[in-house]
PDB file of N, CA and C in Angstrom:
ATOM      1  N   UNK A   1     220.949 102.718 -31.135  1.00  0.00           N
ATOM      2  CA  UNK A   1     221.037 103.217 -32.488  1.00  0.00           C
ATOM      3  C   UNK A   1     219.602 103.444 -32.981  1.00  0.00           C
ATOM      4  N   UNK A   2     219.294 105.103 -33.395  1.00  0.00           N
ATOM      5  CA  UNK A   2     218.023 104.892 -33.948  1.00  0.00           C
ATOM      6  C   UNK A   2     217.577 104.671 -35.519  1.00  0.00           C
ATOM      7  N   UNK A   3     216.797 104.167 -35.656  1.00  0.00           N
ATOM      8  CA  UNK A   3     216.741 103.792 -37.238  1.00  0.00           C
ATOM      9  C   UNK A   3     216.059 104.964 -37.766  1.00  0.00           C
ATOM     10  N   UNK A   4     215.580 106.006 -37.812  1.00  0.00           N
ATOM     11  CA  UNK A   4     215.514 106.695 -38.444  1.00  0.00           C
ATOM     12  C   UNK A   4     216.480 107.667 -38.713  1.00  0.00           C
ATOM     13  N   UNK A   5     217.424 107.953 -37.336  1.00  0.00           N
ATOM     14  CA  UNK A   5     219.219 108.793 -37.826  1.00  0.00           C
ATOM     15  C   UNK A   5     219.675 107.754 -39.123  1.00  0.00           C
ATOM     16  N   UNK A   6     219.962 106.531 -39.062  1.00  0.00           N
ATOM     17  CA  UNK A   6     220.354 105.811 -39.721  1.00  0.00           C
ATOM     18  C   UNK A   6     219.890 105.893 -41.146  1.00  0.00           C
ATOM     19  N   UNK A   7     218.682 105.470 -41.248  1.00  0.00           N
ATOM     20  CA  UNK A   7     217.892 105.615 -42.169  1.00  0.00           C
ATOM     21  C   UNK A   7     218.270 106.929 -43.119  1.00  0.00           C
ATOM     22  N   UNK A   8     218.177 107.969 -42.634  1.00  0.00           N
ATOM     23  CA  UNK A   8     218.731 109.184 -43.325  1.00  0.00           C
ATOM     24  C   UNK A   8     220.299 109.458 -43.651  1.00  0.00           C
ATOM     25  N   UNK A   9     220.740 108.736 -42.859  1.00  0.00           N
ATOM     26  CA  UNK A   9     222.162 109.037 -43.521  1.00  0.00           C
ATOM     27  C   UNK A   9     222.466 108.051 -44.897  1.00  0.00           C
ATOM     28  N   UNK A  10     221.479 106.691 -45.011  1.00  0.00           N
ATOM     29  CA  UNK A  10     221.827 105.865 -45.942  1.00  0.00           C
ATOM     30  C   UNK A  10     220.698 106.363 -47.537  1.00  0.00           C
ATOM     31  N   UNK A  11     219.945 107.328 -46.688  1.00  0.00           N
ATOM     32  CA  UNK A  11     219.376 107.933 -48.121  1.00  0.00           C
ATOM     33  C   UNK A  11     217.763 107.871 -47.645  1.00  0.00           C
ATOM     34  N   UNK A  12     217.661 106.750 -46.562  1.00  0.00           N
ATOM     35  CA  UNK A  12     216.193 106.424 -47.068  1.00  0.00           C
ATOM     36  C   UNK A  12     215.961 104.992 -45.819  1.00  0.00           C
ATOM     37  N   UNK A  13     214.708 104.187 -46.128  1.00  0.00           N
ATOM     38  CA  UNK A  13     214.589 102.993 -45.225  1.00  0.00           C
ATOM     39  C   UNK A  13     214.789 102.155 -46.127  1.00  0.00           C
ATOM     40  N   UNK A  14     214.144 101.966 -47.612  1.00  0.00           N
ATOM     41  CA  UNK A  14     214.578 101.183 -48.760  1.00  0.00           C
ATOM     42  C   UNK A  14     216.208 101.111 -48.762  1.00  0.00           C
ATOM     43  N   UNK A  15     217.002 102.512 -49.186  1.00  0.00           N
ATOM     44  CA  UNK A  15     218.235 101.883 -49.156  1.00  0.00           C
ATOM     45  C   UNK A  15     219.011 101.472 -48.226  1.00  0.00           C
ATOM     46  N   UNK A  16     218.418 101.487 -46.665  1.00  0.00           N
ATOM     47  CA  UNK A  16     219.204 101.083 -45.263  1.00  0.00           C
ATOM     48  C   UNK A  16     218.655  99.439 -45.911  1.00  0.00           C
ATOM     49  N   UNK A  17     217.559  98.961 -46.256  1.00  0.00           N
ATOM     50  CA  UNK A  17     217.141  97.996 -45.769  1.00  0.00           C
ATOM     51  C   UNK A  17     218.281  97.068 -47.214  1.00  0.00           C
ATOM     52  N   UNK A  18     218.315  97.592 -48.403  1.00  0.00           N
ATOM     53  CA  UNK A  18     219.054  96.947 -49.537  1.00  0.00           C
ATOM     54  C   UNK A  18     220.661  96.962 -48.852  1.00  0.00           C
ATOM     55  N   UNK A  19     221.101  98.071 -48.032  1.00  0.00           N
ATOM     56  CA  UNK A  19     222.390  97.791 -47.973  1.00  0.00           C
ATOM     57  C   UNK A  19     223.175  96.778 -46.812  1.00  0.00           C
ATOM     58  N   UNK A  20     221.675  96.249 -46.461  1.00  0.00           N
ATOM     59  CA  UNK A  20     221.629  95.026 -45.132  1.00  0.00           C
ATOM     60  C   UNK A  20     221.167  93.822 -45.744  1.00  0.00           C
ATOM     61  N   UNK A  21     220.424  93.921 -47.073  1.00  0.00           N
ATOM     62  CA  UNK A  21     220.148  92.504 -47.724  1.00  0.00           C
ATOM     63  C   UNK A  21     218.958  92.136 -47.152  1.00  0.00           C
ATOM     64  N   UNK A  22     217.712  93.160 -46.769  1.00  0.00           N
ATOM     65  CA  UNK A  22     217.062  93.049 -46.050  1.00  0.00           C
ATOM     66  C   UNK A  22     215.485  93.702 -46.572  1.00  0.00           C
ATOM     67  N   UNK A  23     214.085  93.205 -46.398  1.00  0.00           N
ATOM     68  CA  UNK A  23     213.234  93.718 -46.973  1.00  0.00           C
ATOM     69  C   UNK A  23     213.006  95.152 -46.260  1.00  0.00           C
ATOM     70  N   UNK A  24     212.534  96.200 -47.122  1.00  0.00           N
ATOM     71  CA  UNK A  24     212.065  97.698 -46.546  1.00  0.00           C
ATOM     72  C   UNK A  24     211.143  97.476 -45.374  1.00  0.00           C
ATOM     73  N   UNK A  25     210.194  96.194 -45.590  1.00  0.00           N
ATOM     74  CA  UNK A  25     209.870  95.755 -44.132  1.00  0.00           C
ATOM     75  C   UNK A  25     210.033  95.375 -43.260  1.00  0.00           C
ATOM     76  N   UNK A  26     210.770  94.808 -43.246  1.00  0.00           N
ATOM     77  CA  UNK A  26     212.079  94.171 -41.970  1.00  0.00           C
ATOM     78  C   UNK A  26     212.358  95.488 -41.310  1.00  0.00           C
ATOM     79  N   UNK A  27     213.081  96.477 -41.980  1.00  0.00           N
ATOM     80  CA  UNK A  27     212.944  98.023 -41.479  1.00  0.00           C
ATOM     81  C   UNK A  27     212.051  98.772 -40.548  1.00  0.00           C
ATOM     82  N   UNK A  28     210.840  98.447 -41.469  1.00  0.00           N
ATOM     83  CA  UNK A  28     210.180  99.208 -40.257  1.00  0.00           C
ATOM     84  C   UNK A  28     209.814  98.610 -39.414  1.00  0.00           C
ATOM     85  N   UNK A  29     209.617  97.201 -39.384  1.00  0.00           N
ATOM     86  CA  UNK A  29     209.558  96.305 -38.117  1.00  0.00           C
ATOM     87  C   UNK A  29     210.318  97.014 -37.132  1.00  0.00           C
ATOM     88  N   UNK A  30     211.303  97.571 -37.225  1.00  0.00           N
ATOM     89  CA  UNK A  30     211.963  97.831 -36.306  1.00  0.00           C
ATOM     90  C   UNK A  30     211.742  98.464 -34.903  1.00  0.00           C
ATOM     91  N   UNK A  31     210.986  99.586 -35.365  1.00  0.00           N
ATOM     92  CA  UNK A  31     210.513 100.707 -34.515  1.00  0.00           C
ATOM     93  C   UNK A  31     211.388 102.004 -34.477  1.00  0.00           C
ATOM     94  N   UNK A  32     211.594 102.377 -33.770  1.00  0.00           N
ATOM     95  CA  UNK A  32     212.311 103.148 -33.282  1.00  0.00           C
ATOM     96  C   UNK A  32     213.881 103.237 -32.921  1.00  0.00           C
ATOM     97  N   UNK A  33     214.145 101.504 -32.173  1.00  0.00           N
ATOM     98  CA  UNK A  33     215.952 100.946 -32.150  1.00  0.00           C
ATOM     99  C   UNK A  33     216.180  99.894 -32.623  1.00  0.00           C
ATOM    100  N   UNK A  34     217.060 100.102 -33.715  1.00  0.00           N
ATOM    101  CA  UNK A  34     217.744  98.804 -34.204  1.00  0.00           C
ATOM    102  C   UNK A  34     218.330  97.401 -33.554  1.00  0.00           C
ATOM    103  N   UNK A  35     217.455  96.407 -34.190  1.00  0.00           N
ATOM    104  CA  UNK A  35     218.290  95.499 -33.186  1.00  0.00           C
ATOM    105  C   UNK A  35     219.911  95.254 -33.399  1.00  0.00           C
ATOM    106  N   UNK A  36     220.014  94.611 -32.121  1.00  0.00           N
ATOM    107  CA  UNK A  36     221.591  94.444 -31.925  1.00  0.00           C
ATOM    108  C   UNK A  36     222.185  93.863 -32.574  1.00  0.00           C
ATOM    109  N   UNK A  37     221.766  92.745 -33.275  1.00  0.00           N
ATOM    110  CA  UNK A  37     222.241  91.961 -34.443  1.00  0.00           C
ATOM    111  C   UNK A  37     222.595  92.833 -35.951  1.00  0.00           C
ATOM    112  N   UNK A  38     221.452  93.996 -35.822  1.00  0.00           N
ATOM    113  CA  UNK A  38     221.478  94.874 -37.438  1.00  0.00           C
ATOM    114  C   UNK A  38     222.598  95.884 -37.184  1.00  0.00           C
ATOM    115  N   UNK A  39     222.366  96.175 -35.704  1.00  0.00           N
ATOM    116  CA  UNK A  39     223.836  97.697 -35.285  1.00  0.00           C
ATOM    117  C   UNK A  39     224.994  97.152 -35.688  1.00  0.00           C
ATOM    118  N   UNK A  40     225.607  95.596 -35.209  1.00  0.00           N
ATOM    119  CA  UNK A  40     226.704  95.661 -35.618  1.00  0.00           C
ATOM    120  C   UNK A  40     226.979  95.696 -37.453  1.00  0.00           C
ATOM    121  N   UNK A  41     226.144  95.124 -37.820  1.00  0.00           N
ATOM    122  CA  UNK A  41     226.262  95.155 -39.468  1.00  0.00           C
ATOM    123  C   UNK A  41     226.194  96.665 -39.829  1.00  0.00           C
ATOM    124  N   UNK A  42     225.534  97.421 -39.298  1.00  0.00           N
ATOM    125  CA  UNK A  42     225.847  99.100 -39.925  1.00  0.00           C
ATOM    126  C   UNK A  42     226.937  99.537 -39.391  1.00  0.00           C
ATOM    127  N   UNK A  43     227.690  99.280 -38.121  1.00  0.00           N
ATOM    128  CA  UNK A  43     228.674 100.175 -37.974  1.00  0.00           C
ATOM    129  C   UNK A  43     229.464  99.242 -38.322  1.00  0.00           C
ATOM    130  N   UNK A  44     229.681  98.007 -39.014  1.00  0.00           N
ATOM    131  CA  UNK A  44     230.470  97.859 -40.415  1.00  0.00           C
ATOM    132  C   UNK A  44     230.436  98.505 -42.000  1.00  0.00           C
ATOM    133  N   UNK A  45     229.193  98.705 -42.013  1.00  0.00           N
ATOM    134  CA  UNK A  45     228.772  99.232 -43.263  1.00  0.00           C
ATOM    135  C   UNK A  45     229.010 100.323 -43.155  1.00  0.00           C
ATOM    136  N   UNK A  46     229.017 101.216 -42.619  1.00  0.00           N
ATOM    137  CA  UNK A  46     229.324 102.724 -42.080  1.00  0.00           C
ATOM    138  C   UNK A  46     230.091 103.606 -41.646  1.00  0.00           C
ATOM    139  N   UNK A  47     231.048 102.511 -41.436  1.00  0.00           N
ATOM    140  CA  UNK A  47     232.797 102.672 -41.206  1.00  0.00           C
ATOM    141  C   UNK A  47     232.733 103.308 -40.257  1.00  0.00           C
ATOM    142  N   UNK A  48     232.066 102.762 -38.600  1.00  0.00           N
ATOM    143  CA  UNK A  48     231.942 103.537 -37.588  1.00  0.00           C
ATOM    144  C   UNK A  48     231.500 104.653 -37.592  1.00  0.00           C
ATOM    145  N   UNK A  49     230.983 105.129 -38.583  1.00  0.00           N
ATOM    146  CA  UNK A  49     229.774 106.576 -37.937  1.00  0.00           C
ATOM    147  C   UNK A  49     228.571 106.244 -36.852  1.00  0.00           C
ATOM    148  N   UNK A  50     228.128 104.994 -36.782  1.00  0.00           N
ATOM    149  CA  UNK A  50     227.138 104.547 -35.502  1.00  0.00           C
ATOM    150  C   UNK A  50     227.749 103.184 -35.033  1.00  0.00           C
ATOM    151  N   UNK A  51     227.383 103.435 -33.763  1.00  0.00           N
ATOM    152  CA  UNK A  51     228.051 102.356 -32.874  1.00  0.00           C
ATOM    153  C   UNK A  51     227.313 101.553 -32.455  1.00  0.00           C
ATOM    154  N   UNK A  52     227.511 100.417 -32.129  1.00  0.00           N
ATOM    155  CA  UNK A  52     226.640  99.758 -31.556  1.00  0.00           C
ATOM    156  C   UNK A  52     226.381 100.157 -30.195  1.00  0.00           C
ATOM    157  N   UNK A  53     224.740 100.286 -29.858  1.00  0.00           N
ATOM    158  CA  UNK A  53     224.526 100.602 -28.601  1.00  0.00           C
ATOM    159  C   UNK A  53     224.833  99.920 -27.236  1.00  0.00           C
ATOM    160  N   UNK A  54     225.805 100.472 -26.409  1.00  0.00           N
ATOM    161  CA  UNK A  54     226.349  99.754 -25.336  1.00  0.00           C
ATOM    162  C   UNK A  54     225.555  99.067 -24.230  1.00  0.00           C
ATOM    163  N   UNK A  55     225.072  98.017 -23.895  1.00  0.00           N
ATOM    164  CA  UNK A  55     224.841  98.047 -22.705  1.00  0.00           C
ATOM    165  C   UNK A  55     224.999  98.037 -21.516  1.00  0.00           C
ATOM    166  N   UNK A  56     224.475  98.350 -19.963  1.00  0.00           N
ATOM    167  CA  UNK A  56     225.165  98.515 -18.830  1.00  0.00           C
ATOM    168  C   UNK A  56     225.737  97.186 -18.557  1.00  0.00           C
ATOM    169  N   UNK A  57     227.184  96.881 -17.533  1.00  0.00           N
ATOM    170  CA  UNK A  57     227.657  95.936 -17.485  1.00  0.00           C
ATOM    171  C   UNK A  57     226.723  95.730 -16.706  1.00  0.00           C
ATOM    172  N   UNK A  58     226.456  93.723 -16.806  1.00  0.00           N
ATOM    173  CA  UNK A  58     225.955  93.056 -15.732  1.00  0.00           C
ATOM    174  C   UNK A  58     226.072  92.640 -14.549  1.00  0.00           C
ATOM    175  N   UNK A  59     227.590  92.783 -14.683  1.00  0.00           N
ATOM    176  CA  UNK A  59     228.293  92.776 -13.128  1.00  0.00           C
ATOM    177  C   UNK A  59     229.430  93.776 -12.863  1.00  0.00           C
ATOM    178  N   UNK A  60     229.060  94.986 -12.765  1.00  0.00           N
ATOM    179  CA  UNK A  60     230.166  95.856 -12.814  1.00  0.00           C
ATOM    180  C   UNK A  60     231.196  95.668 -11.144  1.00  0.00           C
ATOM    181  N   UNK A  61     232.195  96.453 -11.888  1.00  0.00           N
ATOM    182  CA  UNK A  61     233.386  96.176 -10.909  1.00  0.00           C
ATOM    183  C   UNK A  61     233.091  97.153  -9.384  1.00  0.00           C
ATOM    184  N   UNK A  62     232.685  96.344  -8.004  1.00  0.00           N
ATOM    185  CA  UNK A  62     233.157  96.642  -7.497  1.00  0.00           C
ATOM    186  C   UNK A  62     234.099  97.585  -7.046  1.00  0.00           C
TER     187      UNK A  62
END
């Protein structure tokens, strides 16, 4: 999930960061990908427009 798609759909980095309860700096701490802990809270907040980013299984099936 990148935080700046994000960022723009919520208006801004101030209002991504208010609608997470979170300082505008915490935000840009970010970089570039949201951590995994913040993805799932937006694609609650967001009613699934971003998903949390999948990762590869660790032991895929054989």
């Amino acid at each position: 999930m990148k935080t700046q798609e994000v960022a723009d759909y919520f208006g801004g980095k101030k209002k991504l960061a208010a609608a997470l309860g979170v300082s505008p700096s915490a935000v840009s701490m970010w970089g570039e990908t949201i951590p995994e802990t913040r993805q799932y809270q937006i694609q609650v907040i967001s009613k699934g427009k971003f998903k949390v980013d999948q990762k590869p299984d660790a032991h895929p099936a054989a």
